[in-house]
C-alpha atoms as a PDB file:
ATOM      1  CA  UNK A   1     129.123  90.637 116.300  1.00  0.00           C
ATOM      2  CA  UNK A   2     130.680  93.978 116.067  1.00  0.00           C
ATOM      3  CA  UNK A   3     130.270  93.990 112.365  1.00  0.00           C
ATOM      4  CA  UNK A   4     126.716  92.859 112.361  1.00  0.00           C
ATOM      5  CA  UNK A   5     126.066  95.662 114.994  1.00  0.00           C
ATOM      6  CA  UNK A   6     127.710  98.451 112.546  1.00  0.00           C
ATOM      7  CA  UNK A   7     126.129  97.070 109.514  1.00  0.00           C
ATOM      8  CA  UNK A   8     123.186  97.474 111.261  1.00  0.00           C
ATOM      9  CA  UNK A   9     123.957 101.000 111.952  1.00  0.00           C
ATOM     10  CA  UNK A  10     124.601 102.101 108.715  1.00  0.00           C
ATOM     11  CA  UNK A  11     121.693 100.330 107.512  1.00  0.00           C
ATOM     12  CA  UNK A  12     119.511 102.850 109.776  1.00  0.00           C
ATOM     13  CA  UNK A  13     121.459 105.659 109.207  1.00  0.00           C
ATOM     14  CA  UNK A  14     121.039 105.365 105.302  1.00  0.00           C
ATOM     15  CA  UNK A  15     116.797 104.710 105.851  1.00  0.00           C
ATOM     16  CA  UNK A  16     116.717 107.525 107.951  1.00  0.00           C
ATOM     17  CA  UNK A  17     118.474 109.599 105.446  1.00  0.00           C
ATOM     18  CA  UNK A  18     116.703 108.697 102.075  1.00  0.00           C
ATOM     19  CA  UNK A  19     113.111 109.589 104.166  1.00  0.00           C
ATOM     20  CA  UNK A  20     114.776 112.994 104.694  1.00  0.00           C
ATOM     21  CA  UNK A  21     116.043 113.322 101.056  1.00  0.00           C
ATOM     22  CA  UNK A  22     112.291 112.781 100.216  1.00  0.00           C
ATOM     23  CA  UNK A  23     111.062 115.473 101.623  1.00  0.00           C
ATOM     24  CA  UNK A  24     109.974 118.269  99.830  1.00  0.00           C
ATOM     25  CA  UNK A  25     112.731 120.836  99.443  1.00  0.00           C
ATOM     26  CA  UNK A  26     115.892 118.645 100.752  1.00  0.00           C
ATOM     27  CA  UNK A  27     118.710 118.081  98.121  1.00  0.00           C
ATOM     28  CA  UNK A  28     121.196 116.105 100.190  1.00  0.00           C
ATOM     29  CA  UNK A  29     120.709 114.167 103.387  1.00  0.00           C
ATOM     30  CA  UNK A  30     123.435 112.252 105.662  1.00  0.00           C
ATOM     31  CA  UNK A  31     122.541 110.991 108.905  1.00  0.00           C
ATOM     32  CA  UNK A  32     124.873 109.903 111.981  1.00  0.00           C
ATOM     33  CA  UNK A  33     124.141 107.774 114.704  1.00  0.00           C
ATOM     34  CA  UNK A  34     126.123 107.325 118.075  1.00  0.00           C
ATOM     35  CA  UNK A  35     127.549 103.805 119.449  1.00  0.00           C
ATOM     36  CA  UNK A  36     123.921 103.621 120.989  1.00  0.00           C
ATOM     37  CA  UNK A  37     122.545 103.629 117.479  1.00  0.00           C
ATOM     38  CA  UNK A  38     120.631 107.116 118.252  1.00  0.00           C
ATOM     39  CA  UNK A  39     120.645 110.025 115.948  1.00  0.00           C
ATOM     40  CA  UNK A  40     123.764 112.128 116.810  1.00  0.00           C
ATOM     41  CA  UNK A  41     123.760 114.407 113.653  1.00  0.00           C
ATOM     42  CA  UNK A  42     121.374 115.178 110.898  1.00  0.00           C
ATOM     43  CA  UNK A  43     123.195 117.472 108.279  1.00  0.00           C
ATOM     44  CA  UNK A  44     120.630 118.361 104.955  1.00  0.00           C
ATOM     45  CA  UNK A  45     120.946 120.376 102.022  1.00  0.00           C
ATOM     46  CA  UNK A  46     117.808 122.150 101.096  1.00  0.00           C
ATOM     47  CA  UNK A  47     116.760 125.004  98.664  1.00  0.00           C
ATOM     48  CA  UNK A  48     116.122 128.552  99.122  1.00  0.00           C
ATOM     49  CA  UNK A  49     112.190 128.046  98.842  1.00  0.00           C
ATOM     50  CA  UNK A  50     111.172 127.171 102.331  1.00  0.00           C
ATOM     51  CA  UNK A  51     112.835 128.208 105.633  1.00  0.00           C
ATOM     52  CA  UNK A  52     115.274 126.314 107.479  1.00  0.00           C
ATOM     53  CA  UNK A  53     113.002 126.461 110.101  1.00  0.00           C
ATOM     54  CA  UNK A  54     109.998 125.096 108.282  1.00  0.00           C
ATOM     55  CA  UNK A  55     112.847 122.235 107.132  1.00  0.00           C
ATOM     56  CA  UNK A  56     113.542 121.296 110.678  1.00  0.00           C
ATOM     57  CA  UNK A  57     110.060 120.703 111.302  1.00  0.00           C
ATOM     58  CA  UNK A  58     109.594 118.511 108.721  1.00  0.00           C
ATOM     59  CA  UNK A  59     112.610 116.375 109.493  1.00  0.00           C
ATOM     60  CA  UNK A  60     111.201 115.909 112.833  1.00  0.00           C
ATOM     61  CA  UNK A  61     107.945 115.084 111.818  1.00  0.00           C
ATOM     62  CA  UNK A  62     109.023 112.868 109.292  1.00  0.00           C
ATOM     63  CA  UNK A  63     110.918 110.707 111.504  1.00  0.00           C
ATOM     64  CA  UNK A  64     108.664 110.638 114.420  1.00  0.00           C
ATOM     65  CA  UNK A  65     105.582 110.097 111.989  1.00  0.00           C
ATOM     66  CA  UNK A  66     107.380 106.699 110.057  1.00  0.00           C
ATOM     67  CA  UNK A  67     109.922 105.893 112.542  1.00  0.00           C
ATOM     68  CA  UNK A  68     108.598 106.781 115.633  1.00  0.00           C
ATOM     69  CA  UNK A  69     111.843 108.839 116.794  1.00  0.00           C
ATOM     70  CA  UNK A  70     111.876 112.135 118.523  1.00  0.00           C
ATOM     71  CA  UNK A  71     114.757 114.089 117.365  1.00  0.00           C
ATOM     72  CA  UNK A  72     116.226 117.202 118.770  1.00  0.00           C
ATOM     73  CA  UNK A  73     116.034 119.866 116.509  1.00  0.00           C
ATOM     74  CA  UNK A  74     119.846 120.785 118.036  1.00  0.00           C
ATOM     75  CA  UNK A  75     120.879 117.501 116.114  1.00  0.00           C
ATOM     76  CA  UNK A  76     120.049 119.201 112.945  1.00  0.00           C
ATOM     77  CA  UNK A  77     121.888 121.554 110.312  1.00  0.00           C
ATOM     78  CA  UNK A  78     120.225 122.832 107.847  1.00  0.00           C
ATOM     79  CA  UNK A  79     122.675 124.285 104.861  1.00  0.00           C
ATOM     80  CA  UNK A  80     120.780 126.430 101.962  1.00  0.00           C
ATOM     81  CA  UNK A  81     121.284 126.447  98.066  1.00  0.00           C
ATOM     82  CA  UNK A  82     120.309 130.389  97.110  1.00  0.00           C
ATOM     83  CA  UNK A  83     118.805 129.205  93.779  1.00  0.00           C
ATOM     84  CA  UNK A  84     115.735 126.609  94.134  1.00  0.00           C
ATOM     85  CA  UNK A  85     115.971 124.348  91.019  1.00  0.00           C
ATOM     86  CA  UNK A  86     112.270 123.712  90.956  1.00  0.00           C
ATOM     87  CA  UNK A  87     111.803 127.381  90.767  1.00  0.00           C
ATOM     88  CA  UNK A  88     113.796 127.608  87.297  1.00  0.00           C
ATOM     89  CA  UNK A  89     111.638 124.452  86.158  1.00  0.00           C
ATOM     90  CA  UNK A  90     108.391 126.068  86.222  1.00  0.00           C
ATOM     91  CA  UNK A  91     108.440 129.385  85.534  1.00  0.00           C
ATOM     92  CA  UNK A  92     104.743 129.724  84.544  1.00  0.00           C
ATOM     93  CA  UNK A  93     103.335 128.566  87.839  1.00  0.00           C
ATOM     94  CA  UNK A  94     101.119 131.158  89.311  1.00  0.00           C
ATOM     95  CA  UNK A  95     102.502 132.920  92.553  1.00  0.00           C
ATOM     96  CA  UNK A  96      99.248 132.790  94.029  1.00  0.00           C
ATOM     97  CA  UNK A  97      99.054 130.317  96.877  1.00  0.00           C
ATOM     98  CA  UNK A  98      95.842 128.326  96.339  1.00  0.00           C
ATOM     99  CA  UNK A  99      94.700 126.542  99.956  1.00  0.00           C
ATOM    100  CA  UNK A 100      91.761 124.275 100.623  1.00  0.00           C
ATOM    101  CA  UNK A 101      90.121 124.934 103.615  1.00  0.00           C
ATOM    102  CA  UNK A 102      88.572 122.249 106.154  1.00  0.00           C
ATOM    103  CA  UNK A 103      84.927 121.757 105.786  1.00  0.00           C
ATOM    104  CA  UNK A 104      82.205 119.428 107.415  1.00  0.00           C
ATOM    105  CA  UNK A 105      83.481 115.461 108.462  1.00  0.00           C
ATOM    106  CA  UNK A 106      81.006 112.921 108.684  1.00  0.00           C
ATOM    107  CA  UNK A 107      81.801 109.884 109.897  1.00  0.00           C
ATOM    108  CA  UNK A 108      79.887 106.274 110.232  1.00  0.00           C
ATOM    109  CA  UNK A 109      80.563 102.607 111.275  1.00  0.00           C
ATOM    110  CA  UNK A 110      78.618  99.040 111.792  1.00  0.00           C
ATOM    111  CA  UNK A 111      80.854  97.968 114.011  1.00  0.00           C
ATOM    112  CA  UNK A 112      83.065  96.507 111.379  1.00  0.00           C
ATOM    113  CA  UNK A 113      83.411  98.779 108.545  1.00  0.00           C
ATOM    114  CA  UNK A 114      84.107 102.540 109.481  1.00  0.00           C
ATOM    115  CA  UNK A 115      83.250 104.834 106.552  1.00  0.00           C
ATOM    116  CA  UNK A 116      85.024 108.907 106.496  1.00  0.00           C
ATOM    117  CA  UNK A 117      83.540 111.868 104.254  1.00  0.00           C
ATOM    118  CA  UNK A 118      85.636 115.114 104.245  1.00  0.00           C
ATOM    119  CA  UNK A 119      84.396 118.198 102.554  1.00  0.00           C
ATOM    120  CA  UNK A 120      86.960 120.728 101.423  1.00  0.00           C
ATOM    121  CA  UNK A 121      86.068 124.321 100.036  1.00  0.00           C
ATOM    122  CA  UNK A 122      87.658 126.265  97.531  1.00  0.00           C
ATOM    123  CA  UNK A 123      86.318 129.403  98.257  1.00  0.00           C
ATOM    124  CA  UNK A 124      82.289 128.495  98.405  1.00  0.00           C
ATOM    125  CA  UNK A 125      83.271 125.640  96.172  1.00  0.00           C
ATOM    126  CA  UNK A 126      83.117 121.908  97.960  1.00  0.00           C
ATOM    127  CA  UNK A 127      84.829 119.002  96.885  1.00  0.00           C
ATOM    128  CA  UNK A 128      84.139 115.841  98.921  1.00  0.00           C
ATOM    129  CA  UNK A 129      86.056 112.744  99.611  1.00  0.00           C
ATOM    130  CA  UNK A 130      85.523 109.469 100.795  1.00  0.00           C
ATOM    131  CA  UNK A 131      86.789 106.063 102.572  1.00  0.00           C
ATOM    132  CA  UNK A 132      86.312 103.000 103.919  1.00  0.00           C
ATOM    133  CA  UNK A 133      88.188 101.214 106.307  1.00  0.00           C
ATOM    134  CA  UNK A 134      88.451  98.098 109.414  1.00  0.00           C
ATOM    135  CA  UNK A 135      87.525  99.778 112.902  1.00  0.00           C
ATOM    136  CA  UNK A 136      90.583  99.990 114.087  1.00  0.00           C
ATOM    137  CA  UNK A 137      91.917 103.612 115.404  1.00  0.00           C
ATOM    138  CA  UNK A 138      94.999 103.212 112.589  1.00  0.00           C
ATOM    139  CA  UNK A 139      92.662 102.225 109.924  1.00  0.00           C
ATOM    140  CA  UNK A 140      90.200 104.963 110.931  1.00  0.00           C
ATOM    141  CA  UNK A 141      93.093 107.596 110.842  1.00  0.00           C
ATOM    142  CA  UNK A 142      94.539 106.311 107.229  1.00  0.00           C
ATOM    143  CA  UNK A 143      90.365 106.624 106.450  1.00  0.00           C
ATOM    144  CA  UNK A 144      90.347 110.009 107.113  1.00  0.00           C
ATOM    145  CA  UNK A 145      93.727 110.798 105.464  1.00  0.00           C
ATOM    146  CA  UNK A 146      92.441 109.365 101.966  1.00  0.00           C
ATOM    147  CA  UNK A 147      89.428 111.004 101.974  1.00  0.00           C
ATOM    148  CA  UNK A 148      91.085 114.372 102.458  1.00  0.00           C
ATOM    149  CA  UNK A 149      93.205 113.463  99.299  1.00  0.00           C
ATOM    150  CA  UNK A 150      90.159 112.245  97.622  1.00  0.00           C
ATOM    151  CA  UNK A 151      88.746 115.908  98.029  1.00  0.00           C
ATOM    152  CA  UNK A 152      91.712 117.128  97.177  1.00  0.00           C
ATOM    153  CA  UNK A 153      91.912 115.221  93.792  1.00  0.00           C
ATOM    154  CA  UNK A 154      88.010 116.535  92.945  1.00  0.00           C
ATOM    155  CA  UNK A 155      89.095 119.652  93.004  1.00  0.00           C
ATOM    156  CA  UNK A 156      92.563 119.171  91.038  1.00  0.00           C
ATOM    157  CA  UNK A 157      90.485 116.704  88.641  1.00  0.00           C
ATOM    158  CA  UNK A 158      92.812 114.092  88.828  1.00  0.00           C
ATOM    159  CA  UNK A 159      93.528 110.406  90.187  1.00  0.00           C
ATOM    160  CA  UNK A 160      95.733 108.961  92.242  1.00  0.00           C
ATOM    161  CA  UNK A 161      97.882 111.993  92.367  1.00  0.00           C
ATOM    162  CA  UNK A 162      98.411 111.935  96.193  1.00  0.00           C
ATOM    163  CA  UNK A 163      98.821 108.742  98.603  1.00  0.00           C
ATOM    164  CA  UNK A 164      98.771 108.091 102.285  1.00  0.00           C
ATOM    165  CA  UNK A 165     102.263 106.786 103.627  1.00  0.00           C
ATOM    166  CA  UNK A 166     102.177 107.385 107.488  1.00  0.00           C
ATOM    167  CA  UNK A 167      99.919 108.881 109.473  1.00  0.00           C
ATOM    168  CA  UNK A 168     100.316 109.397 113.627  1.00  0.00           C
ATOM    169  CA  UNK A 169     100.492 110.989 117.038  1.00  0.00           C
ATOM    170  CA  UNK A 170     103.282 112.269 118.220  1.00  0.00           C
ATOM    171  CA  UNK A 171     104.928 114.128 121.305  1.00  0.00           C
ATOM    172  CA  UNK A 172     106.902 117.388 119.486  1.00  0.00           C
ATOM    173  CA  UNK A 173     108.799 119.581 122.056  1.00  0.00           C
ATOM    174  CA  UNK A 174     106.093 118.854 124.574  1.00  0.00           C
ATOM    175  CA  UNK A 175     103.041 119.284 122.490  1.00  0.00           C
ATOM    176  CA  UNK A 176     100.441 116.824 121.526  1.00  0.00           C
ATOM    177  CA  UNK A 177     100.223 116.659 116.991  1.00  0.00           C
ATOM    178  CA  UNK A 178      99.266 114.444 114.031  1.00  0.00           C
ATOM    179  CA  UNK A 179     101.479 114.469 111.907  1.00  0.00           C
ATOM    180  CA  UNK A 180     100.662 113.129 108.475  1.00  0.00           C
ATOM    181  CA  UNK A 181     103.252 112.069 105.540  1.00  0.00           C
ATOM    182  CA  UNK A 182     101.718 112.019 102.038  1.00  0.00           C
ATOM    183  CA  UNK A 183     103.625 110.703  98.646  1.00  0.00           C
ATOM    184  CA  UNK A 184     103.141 112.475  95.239  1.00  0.00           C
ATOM    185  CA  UNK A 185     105.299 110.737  92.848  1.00  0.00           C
ATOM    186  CA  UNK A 186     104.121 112.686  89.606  1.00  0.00           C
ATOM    187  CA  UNK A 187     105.266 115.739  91.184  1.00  0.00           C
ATOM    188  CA  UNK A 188     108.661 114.430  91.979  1.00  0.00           C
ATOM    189  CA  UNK A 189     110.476 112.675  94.750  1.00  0.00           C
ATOM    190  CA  UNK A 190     109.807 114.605  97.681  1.00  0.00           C
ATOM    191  CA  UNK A 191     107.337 113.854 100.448  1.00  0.00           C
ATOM    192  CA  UNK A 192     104.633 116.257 101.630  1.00  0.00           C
ATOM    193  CA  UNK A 193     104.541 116.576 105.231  1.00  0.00           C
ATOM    194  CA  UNK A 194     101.618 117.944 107.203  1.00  0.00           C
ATOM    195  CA  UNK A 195     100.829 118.174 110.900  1.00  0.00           C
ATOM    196  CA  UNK A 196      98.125 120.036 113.658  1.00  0.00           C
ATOM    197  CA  UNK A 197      98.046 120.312 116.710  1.00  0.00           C
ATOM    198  CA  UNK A 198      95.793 117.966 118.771  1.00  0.00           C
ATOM    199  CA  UNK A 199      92.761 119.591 120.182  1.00  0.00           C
ATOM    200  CA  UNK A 200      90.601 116.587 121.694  1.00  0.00           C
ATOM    201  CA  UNK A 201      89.256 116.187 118.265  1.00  0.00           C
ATOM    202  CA  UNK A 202      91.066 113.115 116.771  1.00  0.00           C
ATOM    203  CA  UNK A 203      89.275 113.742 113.594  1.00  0.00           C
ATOM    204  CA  UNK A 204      89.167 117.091 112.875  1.00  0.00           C
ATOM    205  CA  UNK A 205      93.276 117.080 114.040  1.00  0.00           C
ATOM    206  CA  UNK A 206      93.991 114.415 111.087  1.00  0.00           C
ATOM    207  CA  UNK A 207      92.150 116.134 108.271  1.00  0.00           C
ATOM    208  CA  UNK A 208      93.837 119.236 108.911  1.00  0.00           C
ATOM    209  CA  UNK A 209      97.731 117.664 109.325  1.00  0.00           C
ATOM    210  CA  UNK A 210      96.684 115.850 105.603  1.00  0.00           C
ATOM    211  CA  UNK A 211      95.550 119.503 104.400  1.00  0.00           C
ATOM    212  CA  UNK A 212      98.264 121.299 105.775  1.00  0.00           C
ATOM    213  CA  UNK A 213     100.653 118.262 103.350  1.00  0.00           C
ATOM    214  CA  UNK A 214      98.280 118.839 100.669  1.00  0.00           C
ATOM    215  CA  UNK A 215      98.266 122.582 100.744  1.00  0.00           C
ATOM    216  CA  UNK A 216     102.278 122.548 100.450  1.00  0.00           C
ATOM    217  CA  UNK A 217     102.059 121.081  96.956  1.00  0.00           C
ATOM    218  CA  UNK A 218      98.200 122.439  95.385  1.00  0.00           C
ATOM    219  CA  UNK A 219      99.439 125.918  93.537  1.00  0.00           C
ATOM    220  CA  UNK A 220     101.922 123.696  91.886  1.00  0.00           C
ATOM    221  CA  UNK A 221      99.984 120.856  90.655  1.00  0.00           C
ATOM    222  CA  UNK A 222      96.755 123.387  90.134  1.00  0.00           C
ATOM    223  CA  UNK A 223      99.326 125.697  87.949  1.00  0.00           C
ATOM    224  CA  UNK A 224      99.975 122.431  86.193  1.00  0.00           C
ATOM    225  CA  UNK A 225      96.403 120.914  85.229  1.00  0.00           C
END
């Protein structure tokens, strides 16, 4: 029984771990639980490009948006590498930040079938998305997450660049977000993790947590088209 329980442990430990090593930024993950099988310690090794900070955040977020577990930042250490491999990658990538901005959201349903349109500007520029999903509130939320992609892709020019993987509410040091967690394989293993603060405006609160992912990752994959 004892053995089941630990194997069980490490299983969790090891999950938990390989979402963190996803994220964007994080070289090196371990995880520890305690004999409750509750995150003790979270030790990662990230790069120099984003803060440890920022890294934190996205730990968090990460685990509460796929996992539903709210972690203590004081569980985590955050150790940084001075040199950012990525950086030495693509040295032609414009330093200019480009960001999408949040634009009208129009949204539809028979009672069935709920339908999302997002609108995204570059500059004066719109590039719309859509999706179609079940009525539920998950469904409607994952809706509204592909869409935002969707807009994102018209603009980039591409398909199937970015992909959905979790989106959810969550409770983060006493404040109300949506955090959303959004795959880009072609771009490498890391996950893109957005969130926003919750405003009474389920809607408007997801497209901006999947723009907030999106923007992390556009001036690279923009630099590269």
């Amino acid at each position: 029984m004892q053995d089941r329980e630990m194997s069980r442990e490490i299983n969790l430990a090891e999950e938990y771990g390989a979402l963190i090593r996803r994220l964007s930024g994080v070289c090196s993950a371990t995880v520890c639980l305690d004999e409750a099988g509750n995150i003790s310690e979270i030790h990662v090794l990230a790069g120099s490009m984003r803060s440890p900070k920022q890294v934190m955040r996205d730990v968090e977020s990460a685990l509460a948006a796929t996992f539903g577990i709210q972690v203590d930042h004081r569980v985590i250490s955050v150790a940084q590498l001075k040199q950012e491999a990525a950086s030495m990658e693509h040295p032609a990538l414009p330093r200019t930040e480009k960001r999408l901005k949040c634009g009208p959201i129009e949204q539809s349903s028979d009672g069935r079938r709920y339908r999302a349109r997002v609108t995204l500007y570059d500059d004066e520029t719109p590039y719309e998305g859509q999706a179609v999903s079940g009525s539920s509130a998950q469904a409607k939320a994952r809706a509204l997450v592909q869409a935002t992609l969707e807009a994102g892709h018209r603009f980039l020019g591409r398909d199937d660049l970015f992909a959905p993987l979790s989106v959810r509410e969550c409770d983060l040091e006493g404040i109300s977000v949506t955090v959303v967690v959004v795959e880009c394989p072609e771009m490498g293993p890391g996950l893109l993790v957005g969130a926003a603060q919750n405003t009474g405006d389920s809607a408007l609160c997801t497209v901006r947590a999947t723009l907030d992912a999106l923007n992390r990752r556009l001036s690279m994959v923009a630099g590269a088209r």
